[in-house]
N, C-alpha and C. Protein backbone atom coordinates (compact mmCIF):
# COMPACT_ATOMS: atom_id res chain seq x y z
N UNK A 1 -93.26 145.05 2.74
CA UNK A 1 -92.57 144.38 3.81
C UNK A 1 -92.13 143.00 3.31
N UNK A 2 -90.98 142.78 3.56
CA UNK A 2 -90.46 141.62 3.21
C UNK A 2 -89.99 140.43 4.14
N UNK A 3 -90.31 139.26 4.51
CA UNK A 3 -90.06 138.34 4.89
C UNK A 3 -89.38 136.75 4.22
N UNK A 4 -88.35 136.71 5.06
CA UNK A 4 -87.84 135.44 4.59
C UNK A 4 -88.03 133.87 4.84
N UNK A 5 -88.09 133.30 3.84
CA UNK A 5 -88.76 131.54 3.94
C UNK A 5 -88.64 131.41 5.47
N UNK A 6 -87.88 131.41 6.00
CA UNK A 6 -87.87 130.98 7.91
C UNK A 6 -88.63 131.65 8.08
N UNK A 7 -88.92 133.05 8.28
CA UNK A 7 -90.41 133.60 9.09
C UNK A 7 -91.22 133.23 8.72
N UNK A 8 -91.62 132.82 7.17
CA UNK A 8 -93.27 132.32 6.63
C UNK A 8 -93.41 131.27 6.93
N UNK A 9 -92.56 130.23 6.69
CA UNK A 9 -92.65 128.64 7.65
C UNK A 9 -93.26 129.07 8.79
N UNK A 10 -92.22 129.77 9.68
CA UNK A 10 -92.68 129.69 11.48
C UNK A 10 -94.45 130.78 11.39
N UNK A 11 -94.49 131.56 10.70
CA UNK A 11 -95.83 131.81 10.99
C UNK A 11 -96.96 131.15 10.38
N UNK A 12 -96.54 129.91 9.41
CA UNK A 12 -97.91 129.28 9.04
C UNK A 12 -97.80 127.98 9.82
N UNK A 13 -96.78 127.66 10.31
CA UNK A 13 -96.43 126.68 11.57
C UNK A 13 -97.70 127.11 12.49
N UNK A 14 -97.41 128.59 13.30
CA UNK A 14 -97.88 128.53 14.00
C UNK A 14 -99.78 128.89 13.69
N UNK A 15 -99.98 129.14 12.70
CA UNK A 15 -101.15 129.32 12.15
C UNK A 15 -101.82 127.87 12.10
N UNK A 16 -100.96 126.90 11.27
CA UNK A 16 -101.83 125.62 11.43
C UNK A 16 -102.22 125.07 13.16
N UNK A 17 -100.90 125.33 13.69
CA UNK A 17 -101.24 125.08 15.16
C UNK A 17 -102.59 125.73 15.89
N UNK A 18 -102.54 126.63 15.73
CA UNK A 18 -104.32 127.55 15.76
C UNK A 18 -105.61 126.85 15.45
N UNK A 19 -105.50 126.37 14.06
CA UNK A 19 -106.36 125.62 13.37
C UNK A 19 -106.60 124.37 14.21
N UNK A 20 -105.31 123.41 14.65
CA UNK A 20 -105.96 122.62 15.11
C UNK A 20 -106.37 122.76 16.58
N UNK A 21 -105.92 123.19 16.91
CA UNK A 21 -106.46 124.03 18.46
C UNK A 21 -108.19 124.45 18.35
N UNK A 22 -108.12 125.09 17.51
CA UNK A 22 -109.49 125.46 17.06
C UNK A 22 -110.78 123.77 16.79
N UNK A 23 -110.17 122.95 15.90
CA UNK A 23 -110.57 122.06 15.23
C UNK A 23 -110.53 121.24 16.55
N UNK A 24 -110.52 120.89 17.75
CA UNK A 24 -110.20 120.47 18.63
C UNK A 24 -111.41 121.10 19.49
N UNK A 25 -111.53 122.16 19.74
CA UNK A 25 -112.31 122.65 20.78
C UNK A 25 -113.79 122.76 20.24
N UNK A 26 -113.62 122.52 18.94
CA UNK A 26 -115.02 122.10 17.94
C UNK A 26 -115.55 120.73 18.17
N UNK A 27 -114.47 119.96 18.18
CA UNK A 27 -114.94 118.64 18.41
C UNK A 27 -115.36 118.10 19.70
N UNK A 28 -115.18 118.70 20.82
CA UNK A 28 -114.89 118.95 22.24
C UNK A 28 -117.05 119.20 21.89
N UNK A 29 -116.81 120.75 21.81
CA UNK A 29 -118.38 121.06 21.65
C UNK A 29 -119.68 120.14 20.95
N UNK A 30 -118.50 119.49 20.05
CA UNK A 30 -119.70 118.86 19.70
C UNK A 30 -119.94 117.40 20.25
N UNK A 31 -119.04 116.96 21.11
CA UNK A 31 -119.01 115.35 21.45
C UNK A 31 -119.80 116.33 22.87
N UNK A 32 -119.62 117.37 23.83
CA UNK A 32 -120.46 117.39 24.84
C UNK A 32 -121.90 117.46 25.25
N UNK A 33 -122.70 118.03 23.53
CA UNK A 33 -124.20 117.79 23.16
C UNK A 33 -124.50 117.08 23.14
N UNK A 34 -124.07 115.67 23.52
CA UNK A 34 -124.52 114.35 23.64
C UNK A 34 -124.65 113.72 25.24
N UNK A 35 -125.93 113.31 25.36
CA UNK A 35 -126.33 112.86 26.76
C UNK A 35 -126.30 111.37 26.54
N UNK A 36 -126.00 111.11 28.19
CA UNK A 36 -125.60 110.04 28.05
C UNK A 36 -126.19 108.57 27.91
N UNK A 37 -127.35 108.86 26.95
CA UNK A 37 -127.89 107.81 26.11
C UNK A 37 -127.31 108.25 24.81
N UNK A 38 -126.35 109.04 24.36
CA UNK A 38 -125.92 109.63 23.18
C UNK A 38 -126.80 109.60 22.39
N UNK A 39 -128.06 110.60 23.10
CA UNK A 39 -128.95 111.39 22.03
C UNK A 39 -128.22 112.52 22.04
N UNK A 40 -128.66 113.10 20.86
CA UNK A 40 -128.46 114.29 20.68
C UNK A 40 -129.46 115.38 21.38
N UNK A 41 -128.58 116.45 21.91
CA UNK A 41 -128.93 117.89 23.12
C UNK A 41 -129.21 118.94 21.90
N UNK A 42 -130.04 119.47 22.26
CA UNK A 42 -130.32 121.09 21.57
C UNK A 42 -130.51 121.82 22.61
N UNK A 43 -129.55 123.05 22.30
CA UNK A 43 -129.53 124.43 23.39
C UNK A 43 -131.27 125.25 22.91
N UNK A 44 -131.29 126.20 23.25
CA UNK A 44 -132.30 127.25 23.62
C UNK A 44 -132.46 127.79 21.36
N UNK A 45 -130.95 128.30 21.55
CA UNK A 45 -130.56 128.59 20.37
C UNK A 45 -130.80 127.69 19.42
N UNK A 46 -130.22 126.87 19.17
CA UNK A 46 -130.39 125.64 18.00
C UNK A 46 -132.13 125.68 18.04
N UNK A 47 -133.18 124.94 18.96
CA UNK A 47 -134.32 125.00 18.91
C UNK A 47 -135.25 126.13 18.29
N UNK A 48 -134.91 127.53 18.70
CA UNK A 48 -135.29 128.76 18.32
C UNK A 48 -135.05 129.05 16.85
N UNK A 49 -133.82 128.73 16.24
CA UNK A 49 -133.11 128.25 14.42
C UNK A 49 -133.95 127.81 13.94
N UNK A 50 -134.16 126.16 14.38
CA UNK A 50 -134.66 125.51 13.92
C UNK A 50 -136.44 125.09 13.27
N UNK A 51 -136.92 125.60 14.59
CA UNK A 51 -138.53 125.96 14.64
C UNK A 51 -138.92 127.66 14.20
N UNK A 52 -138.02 128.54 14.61
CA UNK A 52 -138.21 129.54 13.74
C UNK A 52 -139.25 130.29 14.68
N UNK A 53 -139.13 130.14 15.91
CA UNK A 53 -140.45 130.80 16.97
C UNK A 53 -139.59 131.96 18.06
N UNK A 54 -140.18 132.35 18.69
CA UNK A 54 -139.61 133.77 19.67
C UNK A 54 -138.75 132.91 20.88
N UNK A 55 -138.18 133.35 21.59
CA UNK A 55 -137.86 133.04 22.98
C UNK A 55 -138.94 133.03 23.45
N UNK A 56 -140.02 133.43 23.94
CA UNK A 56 -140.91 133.81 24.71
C UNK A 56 -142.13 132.33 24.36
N UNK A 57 -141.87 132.34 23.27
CA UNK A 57 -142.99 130.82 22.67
C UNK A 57 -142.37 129.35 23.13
N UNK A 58 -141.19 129.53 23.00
CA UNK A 58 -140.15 128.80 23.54
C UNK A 58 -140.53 128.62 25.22
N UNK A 59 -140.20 129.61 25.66
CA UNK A 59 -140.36 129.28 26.91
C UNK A 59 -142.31 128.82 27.34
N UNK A 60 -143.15 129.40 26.59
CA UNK A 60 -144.15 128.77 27.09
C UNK A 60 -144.42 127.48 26.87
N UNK A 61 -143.90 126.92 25.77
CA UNK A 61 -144.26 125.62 25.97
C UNK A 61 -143.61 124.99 26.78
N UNK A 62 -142.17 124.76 27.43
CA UNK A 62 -141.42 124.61 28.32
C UNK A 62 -142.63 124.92 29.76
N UNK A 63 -143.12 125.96 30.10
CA UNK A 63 -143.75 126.04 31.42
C UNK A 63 -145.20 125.22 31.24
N UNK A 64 -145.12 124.87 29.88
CA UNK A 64 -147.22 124.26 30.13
C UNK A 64 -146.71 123.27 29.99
N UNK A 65 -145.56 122.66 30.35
CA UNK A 65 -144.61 120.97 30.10
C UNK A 65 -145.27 120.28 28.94
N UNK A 66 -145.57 121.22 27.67
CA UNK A 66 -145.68 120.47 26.32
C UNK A 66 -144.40 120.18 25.92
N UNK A 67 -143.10 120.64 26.11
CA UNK A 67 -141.95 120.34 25.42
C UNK A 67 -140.84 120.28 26.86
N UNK A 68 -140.68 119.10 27.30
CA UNK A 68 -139.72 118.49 28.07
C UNK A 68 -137.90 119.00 27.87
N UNK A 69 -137.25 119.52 29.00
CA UNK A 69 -136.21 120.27 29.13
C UNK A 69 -135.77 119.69 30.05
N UNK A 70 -134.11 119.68 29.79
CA UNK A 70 -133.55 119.61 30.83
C UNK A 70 -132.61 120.85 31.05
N UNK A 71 -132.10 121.14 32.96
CA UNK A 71 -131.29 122.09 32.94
C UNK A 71 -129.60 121.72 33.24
N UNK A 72 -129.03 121.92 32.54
CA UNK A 72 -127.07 121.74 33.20
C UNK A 72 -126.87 122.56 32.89
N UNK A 73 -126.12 122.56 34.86
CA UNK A 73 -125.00 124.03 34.45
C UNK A 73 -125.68 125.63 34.24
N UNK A 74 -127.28 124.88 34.56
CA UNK A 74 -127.99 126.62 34.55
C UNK A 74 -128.02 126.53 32.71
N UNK A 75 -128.16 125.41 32.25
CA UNK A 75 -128.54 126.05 30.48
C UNK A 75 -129.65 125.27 30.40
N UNK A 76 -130.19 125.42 29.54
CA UNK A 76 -131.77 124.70 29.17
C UNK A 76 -131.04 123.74 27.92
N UNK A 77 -131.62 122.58 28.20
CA UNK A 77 -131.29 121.58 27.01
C UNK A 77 -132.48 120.77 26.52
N UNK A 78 -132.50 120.09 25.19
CA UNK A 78 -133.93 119.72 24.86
C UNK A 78 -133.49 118.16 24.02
N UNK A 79 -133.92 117.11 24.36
CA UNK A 79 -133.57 116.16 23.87
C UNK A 79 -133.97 115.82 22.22
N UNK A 80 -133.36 115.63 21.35
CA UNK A 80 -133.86 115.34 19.55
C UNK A 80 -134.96 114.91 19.53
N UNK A 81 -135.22 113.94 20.29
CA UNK A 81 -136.38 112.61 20.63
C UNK A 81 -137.74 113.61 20.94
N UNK A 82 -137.37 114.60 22.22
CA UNK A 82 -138.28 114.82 22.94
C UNK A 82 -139.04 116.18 21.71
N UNK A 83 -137.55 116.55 20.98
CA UNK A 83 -138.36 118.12 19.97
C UNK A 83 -138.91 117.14 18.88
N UNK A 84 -138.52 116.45 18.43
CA UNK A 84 -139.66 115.29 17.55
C UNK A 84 -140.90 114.99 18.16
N UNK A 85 -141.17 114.64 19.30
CA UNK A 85 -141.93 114.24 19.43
C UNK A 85 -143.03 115.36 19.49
N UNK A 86 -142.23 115.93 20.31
CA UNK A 86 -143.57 118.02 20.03
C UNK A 86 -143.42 117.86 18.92
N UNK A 87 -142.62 118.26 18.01
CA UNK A 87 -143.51 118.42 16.62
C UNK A 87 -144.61 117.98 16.21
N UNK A 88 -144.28 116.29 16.25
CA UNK A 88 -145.73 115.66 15.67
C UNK A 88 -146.78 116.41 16.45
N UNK A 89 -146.69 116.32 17.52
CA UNK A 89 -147.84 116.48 18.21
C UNK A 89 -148.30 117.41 17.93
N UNK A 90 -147.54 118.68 18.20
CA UNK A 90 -148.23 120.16 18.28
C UNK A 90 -148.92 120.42 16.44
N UNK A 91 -148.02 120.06 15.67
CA UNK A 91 -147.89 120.39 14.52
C UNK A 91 -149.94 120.18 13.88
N UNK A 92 -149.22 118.36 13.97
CA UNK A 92 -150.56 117.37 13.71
C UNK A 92 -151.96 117.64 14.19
N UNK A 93 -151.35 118.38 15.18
CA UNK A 93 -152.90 118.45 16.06
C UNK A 93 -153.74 120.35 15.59
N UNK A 94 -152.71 120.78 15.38
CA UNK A 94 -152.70 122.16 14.77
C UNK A 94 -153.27 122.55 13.44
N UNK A 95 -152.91 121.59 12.41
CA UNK A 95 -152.97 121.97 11.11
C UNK A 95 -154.08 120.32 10.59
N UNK A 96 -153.49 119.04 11.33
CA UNK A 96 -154.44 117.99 11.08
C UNK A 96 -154.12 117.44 9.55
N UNK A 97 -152.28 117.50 9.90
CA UNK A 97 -151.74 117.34 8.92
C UNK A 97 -150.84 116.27 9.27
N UNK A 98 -149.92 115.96 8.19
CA UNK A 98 -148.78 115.14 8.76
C UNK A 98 -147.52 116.25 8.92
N UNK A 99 -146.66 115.78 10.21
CA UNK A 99 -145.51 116.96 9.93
C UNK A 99 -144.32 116.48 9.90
N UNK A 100 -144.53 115.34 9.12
CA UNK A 100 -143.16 114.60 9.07
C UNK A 100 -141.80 115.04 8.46
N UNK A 101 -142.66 116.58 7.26
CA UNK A 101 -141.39 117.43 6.69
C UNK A 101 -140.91 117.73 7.82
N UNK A 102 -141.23 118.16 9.03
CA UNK A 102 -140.71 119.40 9.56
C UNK A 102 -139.89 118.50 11.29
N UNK A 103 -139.69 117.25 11.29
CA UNK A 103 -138.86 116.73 11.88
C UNK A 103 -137.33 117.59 11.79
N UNK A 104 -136.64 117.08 12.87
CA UNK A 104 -135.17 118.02 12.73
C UNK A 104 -134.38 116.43 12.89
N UNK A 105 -133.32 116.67 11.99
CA UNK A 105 -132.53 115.80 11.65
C UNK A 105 -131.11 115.85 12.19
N UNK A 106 -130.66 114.42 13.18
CA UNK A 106 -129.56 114.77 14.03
C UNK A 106 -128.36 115.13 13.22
N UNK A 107 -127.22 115.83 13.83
CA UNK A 107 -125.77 116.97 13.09
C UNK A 107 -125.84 115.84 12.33
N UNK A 108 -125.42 113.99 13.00
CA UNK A 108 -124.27 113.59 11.64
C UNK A 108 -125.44 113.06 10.20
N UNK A 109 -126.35 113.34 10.08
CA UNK A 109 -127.03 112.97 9.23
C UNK A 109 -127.26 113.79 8.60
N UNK A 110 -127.25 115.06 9.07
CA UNK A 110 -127.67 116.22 7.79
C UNK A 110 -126.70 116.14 6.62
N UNK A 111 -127.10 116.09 5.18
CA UNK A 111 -125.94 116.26 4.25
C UNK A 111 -125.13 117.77 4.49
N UNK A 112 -124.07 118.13 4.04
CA UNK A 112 -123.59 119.16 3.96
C UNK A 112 -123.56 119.87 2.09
C-alpha cells in the first residue's frame, strides 16, 4: 500500500496530537494524587505494589486503624507520611530492626 508525503504528514500530525492528549491526561493524574497539603496520595493499588501484601492484609490494618485512610469519591487513599509512618512502626516493632530500607519514596524523587 502506498501513501503519499500529504497522507503521512496528516497521519503523524494526527498521531502526535494523540500523544499529547495522552501526555496531558497523565499529567492531570498525576497533579490529582496530591492533597491539599501537596502530600503525596497512594491508591489501594500503588500501596499493595509497593508493600507487596494481599488486599485482605491491606484492609485489616485499615479496620484495626493501624494505617490511617482516607475515602474520595468512594476510593481509599493513604497519605506518604501516614504509609511511612506504619512502616516504621509495624516493621520495627516486628522484626526489632530498623526499616528505614523499606520507606517508599515520593514519584518526583525516585530516579528513573
Amino acid at each position: 500500500m502506498n501513501i503519499d508525503k500529504l497522507e503521512f504528514r496528516t497521519y503523524m500530525n494526527n498521531l502526535l496530537e494523540r500523544f499529547d492528549l495522552l501526555d496531558e491526561k497523565l499529567e492531570n493524574l498525576l497533579r490529582r494524587k496530591k492533597c491539599n497539603t501537596g502530600e503525596e496520595l497512594l491508591d489501594n493499588q500503588d500501596l499493595l505494589f509497593e508493600l507487596n501484601i494481599s488486599p485482605r492484609t491491606l484492609q485489616r490494618y485499615r479496620s484495626s486503624g493501624q494505617l490511617p485512610y482516607y475515602t474520595i469519591n468512594g476510593k481509599i487513599y493513604y497519605k506518604l507520611s501516614d504509609v511511612n509512618r506504619f512502616i516504621r512502626e509495624v516493621f520495627e516493632a516486628k522484626s526489632g530492626r530498623s526499616a528505614r530500607h523499606r520507606q517508599i519514596m515520593p514519584r518526583n524523587a525516585k530516579s528513573r
